[in-house]
Protein backbone atom coordinates (compact mmCIF):
# COMPACT_ATOMS: atom_id res chain seq x y z
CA UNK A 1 125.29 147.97 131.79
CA UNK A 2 126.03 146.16 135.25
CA UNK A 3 122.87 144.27 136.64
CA UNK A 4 122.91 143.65 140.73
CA UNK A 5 122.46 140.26 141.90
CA UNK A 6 118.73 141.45 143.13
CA UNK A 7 117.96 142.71 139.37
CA UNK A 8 119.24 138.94 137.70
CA UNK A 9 116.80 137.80 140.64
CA UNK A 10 114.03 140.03 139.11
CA UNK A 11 114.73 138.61 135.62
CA UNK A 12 114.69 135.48 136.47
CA UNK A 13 111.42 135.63 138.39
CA UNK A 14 109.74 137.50 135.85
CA UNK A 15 110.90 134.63 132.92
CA UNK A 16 109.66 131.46 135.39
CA UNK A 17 106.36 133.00 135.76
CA UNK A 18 106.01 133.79 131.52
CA UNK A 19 107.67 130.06 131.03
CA UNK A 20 105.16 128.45 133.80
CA UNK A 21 101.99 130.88 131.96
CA UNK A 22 102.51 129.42 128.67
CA UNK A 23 102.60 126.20 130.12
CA UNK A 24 99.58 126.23 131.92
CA UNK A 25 97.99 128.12 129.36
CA UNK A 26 98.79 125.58 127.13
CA UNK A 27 97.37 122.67 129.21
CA UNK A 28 94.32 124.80 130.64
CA UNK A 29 92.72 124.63 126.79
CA UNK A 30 94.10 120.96 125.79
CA UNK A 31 91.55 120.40 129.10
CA UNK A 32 89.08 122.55 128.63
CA UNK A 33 89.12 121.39 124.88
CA UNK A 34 88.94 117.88 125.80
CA UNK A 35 86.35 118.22 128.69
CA UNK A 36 83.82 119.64 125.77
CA UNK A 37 84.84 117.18 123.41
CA UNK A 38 83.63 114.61 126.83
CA UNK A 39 80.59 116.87 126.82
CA UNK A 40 79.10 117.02 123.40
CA UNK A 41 79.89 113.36 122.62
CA UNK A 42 78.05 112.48 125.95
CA UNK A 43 75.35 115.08 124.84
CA UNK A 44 74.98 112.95 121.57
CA UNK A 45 73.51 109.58 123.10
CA UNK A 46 70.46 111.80 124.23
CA UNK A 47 69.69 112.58 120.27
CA UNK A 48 67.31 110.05 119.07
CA UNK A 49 68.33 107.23 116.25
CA UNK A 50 67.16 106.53 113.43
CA UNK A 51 66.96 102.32 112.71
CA UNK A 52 67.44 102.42 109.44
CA UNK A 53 70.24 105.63 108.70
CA UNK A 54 73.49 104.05 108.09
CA UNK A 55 76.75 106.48 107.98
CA UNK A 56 80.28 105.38 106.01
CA UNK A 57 83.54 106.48 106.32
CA UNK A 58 86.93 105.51 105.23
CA UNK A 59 90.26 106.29 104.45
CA UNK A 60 90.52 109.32 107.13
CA UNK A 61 87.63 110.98 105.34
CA UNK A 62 89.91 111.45 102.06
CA UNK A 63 88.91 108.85 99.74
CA UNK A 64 85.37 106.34 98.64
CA UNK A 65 87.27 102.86 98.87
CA UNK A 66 88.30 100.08 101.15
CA UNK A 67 86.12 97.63 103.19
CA UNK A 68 83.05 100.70 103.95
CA UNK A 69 82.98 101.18 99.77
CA UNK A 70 82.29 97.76 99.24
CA UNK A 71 79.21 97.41 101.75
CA UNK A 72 78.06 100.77 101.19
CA UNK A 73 77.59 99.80 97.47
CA UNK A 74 75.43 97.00 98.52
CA UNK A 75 73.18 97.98 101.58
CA UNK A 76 72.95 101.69 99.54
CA UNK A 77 70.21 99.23 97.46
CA UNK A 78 68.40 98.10 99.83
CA UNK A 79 65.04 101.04 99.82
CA UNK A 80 64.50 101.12 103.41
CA UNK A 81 68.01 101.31 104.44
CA UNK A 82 69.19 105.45 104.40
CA UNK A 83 73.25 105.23 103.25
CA UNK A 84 74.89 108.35 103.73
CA UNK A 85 78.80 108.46 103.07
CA UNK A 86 80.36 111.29 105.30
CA UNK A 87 83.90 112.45 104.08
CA UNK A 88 86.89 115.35 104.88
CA UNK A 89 87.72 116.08 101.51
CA UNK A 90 85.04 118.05 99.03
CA UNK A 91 86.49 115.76 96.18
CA UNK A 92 84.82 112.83 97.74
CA UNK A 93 81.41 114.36 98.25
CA UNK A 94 81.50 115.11 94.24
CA UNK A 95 82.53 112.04 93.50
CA UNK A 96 79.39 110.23 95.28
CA UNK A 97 77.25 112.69 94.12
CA UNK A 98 78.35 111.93 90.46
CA UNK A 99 77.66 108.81 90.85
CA UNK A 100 74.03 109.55 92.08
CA UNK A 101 75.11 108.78 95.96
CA UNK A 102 74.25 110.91 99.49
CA UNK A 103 77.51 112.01 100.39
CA UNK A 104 78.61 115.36 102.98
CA UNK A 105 81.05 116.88 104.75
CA UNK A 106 81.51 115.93 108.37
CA UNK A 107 81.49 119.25 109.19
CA UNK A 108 78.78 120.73 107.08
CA UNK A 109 75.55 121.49 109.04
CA UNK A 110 73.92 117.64 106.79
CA UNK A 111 76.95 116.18 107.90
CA UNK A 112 76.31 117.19 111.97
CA UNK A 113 72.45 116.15 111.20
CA UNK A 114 73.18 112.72 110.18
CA UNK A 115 76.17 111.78 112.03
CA UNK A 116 74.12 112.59 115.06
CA UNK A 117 70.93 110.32 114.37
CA UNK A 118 72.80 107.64 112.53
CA UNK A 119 71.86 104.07 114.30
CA UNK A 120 75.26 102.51 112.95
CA UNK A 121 78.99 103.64 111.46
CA UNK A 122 80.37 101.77 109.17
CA UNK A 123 84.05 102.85 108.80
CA UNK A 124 87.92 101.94 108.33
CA UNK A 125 90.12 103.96 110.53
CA UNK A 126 88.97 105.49 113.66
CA UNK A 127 85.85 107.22 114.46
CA UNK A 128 87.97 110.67 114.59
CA UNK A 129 89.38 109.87 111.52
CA UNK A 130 86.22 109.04 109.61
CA UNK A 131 84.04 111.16 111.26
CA UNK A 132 83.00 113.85 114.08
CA UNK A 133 83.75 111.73 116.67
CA UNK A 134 82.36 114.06 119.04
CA UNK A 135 78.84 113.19 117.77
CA UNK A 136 78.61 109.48 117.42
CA UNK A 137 78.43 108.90 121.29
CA UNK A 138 74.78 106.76 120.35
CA UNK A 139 76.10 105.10 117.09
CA UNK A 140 76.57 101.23 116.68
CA UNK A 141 80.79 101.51 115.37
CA UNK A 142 81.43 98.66 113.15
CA UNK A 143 85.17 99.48 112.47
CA UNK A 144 86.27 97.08 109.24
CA UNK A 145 90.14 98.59 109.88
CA UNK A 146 92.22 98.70 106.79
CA UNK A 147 94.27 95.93 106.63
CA UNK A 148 95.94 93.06 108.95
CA UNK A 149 99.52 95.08 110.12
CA UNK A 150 102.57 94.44 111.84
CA UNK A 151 102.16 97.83 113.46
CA UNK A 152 101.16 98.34 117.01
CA UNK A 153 98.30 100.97 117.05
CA UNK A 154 95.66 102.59 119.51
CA UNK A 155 95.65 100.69 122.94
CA UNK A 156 98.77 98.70 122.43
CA UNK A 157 101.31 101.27 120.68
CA UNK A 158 103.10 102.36 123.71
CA UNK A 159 103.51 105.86 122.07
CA UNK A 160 99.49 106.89 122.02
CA UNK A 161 97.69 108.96 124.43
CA UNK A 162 95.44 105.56 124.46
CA UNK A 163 97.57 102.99 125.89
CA UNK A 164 99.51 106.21 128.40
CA UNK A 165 95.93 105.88 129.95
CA UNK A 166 95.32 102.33 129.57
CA UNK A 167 98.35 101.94 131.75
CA UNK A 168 98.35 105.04 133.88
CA UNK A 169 99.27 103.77 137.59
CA UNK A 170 96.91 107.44 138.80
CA UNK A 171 93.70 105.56 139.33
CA UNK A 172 92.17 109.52 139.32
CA UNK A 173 94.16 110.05 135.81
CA UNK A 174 93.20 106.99 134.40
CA UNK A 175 89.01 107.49 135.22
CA UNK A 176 89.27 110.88 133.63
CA UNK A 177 91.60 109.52 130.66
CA UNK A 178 89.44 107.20 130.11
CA UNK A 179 86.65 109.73 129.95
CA UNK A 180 88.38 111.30 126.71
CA UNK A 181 89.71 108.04 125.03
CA UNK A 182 85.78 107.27 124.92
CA UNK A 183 84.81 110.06 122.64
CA UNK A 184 86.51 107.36 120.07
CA UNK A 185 84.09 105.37 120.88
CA UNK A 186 80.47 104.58 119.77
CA UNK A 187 77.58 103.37 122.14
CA UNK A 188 78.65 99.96 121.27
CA UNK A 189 81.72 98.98 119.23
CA UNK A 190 82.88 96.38 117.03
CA UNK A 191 86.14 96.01 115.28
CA UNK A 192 86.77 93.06 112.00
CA UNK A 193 89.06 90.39 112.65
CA UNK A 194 90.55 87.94 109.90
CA UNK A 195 91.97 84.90 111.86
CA UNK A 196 92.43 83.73 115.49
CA UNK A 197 96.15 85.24 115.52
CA UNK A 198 94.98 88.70 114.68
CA UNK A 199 91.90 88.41 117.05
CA UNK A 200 94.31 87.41 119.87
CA UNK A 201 95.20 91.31 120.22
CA UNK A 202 92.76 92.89 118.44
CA UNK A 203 90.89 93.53 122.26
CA UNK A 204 93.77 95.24 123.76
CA UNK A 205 93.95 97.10 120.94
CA UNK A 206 91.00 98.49 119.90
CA UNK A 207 89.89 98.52 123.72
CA UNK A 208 86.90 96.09 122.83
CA UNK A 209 85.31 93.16 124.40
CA UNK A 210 86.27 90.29 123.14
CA UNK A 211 83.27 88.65 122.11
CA UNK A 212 82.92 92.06 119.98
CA UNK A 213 85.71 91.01 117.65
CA UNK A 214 84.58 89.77 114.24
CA UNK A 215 86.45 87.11 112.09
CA UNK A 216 84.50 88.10 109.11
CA UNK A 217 87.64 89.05 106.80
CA UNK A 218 88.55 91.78 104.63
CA UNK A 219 85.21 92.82 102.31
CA UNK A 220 88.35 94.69 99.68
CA UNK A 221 89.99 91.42 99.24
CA UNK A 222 87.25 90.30 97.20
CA UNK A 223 87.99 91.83 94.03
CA UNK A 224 90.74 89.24 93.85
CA UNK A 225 88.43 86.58 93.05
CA UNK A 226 86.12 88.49 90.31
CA UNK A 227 85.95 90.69 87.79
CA UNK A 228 84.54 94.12 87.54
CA UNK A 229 83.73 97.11 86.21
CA UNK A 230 86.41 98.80 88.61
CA UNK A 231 89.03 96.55 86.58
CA UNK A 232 88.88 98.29 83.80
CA UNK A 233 89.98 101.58 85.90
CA UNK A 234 93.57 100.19 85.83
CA UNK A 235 95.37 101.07 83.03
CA UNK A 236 95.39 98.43 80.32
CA UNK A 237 99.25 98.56 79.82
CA UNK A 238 99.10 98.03 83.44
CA UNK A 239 96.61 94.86 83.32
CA UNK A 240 97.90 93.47 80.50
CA UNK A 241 102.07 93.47 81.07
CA UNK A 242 104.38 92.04 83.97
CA UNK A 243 104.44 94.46 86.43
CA UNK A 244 107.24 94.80 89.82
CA UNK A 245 104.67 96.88 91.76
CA UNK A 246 106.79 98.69 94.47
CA UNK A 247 104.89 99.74 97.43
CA UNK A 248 106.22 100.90 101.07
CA UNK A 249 105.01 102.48 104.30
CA UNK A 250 105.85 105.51 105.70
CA UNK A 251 108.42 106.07 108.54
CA UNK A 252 106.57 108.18 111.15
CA UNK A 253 104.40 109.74 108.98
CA UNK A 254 106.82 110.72 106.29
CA UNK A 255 109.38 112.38 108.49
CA UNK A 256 111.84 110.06 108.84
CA UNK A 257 111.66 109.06 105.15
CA UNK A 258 114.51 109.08 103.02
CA UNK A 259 114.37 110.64 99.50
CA UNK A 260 113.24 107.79 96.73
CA UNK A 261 116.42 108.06 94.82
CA UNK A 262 118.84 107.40 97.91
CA UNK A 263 116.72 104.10 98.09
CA UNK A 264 116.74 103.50 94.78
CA UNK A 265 118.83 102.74 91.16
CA UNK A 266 116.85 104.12 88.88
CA UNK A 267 119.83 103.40 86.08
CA UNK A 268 120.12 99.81 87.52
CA UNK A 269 116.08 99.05 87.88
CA UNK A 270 115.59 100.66 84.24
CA UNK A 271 118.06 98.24 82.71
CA UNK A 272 116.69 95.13 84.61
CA UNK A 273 113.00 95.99 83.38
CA UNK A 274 114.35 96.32 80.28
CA UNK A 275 116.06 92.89 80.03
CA UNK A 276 113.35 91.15 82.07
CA UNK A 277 110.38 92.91 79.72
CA UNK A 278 108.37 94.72 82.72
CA UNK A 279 107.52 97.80 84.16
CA UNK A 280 108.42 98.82 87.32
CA UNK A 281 105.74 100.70 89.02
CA UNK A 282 106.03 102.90 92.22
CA UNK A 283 103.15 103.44 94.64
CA UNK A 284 104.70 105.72 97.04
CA UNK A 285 102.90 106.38 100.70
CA UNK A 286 100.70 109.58 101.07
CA UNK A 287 102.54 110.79 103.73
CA UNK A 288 105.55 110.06 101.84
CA UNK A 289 107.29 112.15 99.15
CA UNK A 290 110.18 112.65 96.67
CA UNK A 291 111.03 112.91 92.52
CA UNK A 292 111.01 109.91 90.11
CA UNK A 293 112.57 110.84 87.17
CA UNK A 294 110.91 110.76 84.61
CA UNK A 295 113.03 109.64 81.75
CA UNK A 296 113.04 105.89 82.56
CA UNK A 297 111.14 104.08 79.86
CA UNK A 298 110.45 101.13 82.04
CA UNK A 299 109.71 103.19 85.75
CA UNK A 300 106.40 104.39 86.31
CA UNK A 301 105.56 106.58 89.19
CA UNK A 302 101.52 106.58 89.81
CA UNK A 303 101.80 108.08 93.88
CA UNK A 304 99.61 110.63 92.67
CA UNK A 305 97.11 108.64 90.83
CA UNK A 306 93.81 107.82 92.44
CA UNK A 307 93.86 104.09 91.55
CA UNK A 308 92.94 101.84 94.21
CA UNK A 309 95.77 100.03 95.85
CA UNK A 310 94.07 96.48 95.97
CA UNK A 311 93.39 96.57 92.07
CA UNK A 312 97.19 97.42 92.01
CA UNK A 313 98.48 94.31 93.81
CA UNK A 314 95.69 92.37 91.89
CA UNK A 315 97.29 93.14 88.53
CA UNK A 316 100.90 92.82 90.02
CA UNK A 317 103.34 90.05 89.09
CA UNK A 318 105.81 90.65 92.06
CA UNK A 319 105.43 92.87 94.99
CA UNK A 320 108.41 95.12 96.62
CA UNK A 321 107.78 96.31 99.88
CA UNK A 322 108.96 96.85 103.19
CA UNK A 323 107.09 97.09 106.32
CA UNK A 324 103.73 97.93 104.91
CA UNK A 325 100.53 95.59 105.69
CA UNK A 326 99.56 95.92 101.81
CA UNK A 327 101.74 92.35 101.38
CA UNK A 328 99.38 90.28 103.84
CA UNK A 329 96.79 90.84 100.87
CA UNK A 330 98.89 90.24 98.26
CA UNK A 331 99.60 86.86 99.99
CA UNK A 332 96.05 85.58 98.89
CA UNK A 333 97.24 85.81 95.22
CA UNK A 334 100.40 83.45 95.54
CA UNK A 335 102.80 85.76 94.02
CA UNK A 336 106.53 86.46 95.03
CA UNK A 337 107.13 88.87 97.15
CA UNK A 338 109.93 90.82 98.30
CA UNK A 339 111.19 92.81 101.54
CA UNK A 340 113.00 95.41 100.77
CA UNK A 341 114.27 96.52 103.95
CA UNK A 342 116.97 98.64 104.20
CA UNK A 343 117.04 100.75 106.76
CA UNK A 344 115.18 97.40 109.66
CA UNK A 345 117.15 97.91 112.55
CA UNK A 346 116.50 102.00 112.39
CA UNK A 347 113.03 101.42 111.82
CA UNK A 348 112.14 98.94 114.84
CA UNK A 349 114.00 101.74 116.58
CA UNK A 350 112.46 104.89 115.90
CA UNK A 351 108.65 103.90 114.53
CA UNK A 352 105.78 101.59 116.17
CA UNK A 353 106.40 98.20 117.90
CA UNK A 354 105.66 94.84 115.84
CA UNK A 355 103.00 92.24 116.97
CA UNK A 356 104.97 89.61 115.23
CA UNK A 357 108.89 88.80 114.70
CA UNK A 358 109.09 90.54 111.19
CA UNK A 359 111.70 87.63 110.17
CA UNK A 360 108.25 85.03 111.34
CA UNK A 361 105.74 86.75 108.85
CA UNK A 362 107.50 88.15 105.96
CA UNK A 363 107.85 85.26 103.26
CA UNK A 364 110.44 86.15 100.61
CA UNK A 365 113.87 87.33 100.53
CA UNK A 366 114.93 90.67 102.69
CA UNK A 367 117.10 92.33 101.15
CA UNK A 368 118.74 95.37 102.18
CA UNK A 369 120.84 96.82 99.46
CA UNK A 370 120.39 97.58 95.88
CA UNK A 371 122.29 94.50 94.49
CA UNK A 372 120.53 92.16 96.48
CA UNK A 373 117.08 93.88 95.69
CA UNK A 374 118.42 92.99 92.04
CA UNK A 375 119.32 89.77 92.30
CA UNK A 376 116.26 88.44 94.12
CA UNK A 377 114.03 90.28 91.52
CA UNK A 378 115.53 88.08 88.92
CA UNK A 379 115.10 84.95 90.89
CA UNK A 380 111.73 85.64 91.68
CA UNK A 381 110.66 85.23 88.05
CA UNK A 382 113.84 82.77 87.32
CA UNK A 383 112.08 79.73 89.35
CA UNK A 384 108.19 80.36 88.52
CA UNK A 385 107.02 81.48 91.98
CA UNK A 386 107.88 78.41 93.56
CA UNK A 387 110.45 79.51 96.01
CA UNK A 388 109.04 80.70 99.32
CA UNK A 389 105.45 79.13 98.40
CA UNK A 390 105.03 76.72 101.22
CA UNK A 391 106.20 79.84 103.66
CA UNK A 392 103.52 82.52 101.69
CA UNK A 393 100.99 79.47 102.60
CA UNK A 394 102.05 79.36 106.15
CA UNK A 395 101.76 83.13 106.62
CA UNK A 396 98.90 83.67 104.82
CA UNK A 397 97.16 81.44 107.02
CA UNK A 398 98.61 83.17 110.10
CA UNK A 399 97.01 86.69 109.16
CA UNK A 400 93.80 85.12 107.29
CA UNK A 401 92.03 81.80 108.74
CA UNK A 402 90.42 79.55 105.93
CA UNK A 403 87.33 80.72 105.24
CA UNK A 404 88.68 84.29 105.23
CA UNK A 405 90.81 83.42 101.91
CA UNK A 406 87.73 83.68 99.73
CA UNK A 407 84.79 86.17 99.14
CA UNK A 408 83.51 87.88 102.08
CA UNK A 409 81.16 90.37 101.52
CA UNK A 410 77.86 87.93 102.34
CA UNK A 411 78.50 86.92 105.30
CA UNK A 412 79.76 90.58 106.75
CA UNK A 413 76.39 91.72 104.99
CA UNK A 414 74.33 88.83 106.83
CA UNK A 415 76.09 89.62 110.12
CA UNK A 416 74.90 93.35 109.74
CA UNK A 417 71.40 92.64 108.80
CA UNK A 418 70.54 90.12 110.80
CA UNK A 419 72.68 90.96 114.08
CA UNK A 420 73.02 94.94 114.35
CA UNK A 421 70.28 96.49 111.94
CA UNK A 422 67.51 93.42 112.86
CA UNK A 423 66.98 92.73 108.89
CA UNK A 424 65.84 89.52 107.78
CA UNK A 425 68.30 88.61 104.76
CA UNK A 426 65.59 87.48 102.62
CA UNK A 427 64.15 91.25 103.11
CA UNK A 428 67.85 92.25 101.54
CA UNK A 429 67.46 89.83 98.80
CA UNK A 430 63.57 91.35 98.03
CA UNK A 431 64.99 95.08 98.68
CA UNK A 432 67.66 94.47 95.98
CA UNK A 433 64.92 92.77 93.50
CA UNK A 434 62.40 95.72 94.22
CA UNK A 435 65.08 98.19 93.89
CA UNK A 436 66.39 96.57 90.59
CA UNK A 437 62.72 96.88 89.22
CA UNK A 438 62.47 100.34 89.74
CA UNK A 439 65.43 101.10 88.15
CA UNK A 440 64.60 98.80 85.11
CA UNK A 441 67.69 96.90 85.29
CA UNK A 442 65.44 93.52 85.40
């Protein structure tokens, strides 16, 4: 069939207008989803707080741990304070309400109720991540984050719709962006810090003031420095032996991750462990995937155990990672550790900026093939921890001032008693006695 110039003319007409439709349709309910989202989280400042009604979130809504687990546990005993935990995943609500702890959905209809008259948010990632952000437009955000990264996220990652605003030359697109980048937000927002160096950037980041920047530490770190109940959670062949715990990040969310056994000899680690008398354990990202076989004696894959990562590095004899922020923890513990980095040069390239020269803050041997992974395993426990000491000390004390390298919980509690919620500390101290009495525990 022969088609006139005038009929190609018709076609393509007709296939600009379907491409520009889609397009537009497209866009028309990105804004019109975004200009309610502006709406209802304005709408929520109007709902009236409640002083005491504290909500907690963490992990994206998938899991009870982190820095919001650790004060939740402690203002949850305090009578006149109302802790709810709001979570994503069903399995957390059961597991709070097993343990005899008001926990709900964000999206059930309890869930809307409290999110909406909470005073103050206690959570770890962002508001959208922990919660309805759409509702907390009143709420007090006292973001703990998750860790001190290398990563550039939020208002200094060049890739997120954040910082595109942030640095939109469009006065007109910037007011508006601005407008959506809010529903983020709380009423008034405060993000933990753990030294100087980290609260340099933490303002452009988190689009704070800076005054609202907190060098109060890491609450999960604490663990490190006491026993628990929670110990004995970890496996005992896991407490009691040496362990190589091997932990990486993602690269971009898992899509850009190479299958475990192209990054690894299982053949070569299984012989090592089993000349060096260790296990070596993998703790694999949760946006990352792949097979460990299963018929090393000394390799133990646990990526899909619910064990808590910092009572993994606690137990740890030597840490293996790469670009993850889980080793700035481990630093407090003095250990070797080791950067297993094979693939640097593609990652700098293709996944979020650094705030730091990774060669400045990464104390311990990079290595970037299997052989040299080997060979610095066996010098790590050859010479007794005592090579790279005096660097672990110097970047330790880059990520985490003095007083942060020690228990922090009191003085995060004190800060959120006395300077957000109003409460005397002494009334803390006599809500936890009075509490304790009920209960009969004294």
């Amino acid at each position: 069939m022969h088609l006139s110039l005038y009929d190609l003319n018709i076609i393509q007409t007709v296939l600009l207008f379907i491409i520009l439709y889609v397009l537009v349709r497209k866009k028309f309910w990105l804004i019109l989803r975004r200009t309610i989202n502006v709406c209802i989280h304005g709408l929520s400042k109007l709902v009236p707080k409640s002083k005491k009604l504290i909500v907690f979130g963490g992990e994206n809504g998938m899991g009870f741990r982190g820095n919001p687990k650790y004060l939740f546990l402690e203002l949850v005993k305090i009578p006149s304070l109302h802790c709810v935990w709001i979570a994503k995943h069903p399995s957390v609500v059961k597991e709070l309400n097993d343990l005899g702890f008001e926990a709900y959905l964000h999206r059930s209809l309890k869930g809307y109720y409290y999110q909406l008259r909470a005073k103050l948010a206690i959570h770890s990632h962002a508001l959208n991540d922990d919660f309805k952000n759409q509702l907390m437009g009143g709420v007090i955000s006292y973001n703990t984050w998750h860790g001190v990264g290398l990563k550039k996220v939020w208002g200094e990652n060049k890739k997120t719709f954040t910082y595109k605003v942030i640095h939109d030359p469009n006065p007109i697109r910037r007011f508006f962006g601005m407008l959506v980048v809010k529903t983020n937000m709380g009423k008034k927002n405060y993000v933990v810090s753990t030294s100087k160096r980290v609260s340099s950037y933490y303002p452009s980041t988190f689009v704070v003031k800076k005054d609202n920047v907190l060098e109060l530490g890491q609450v999960r770190n604490d663990i490190f420095f006491k026993e628990t109940d929670e110990d004995q959670l970890i496996p005992e062949w896991y407490r009691k032996n040496k362990v190589i715990l091997y932990m990486p990040t993602h690269r971009n969310k898992g899509k850009l991750d190479k299958d475990i056994n192209e990054v690894l000899d299982f053949e070569k680690i299984n012989q090592l462990c089993h000349d060096l008398g260790c296990k070596f354990v993998i703790k694999m990202h949760l946006y990352s995937s792949g097979y460990v076989p299963k018929e090393f004696e000394h390799i133990v894959d646990i990526s899909k155990e619910p064990y808590d990562p910092q009572f993994l590095l606690k137990y740890a004899d030597m840490l293996i990672t790469d670009y993850s922020s889980c080793y700035t923890d481990y630093l407090m513990l003095d250990r070797p550790v080791i950067f297993y980095c094979y693939d640097l040069s593609e990652y700098l390239s293709t996944s979020n900026e650094m705030y730091y020269n990774y060669f400045e803050v990464t104390p311990g041997p990079k290595v970037k093939t299997m052989d040299e992974l080997i060979e610095s395993i066996k010098d790590g426990f050859a010479y007794h921890h005592e090579t790279y000491k005096k660097e672990r000390q110097r970047v330790l004390n880059i990520f985490y001032s003095i007083d942060n390298q020690r228990p922090v919980l009191e003085k995060q509690l004190k800060f959120i008693l006395n300077d957000l919620l109003k409460l005397e500390v002494d009334d803390y101290k006599e809500g936890v006695r009075e509490n304790r009495k009920h209960q009969n525990i004294v």
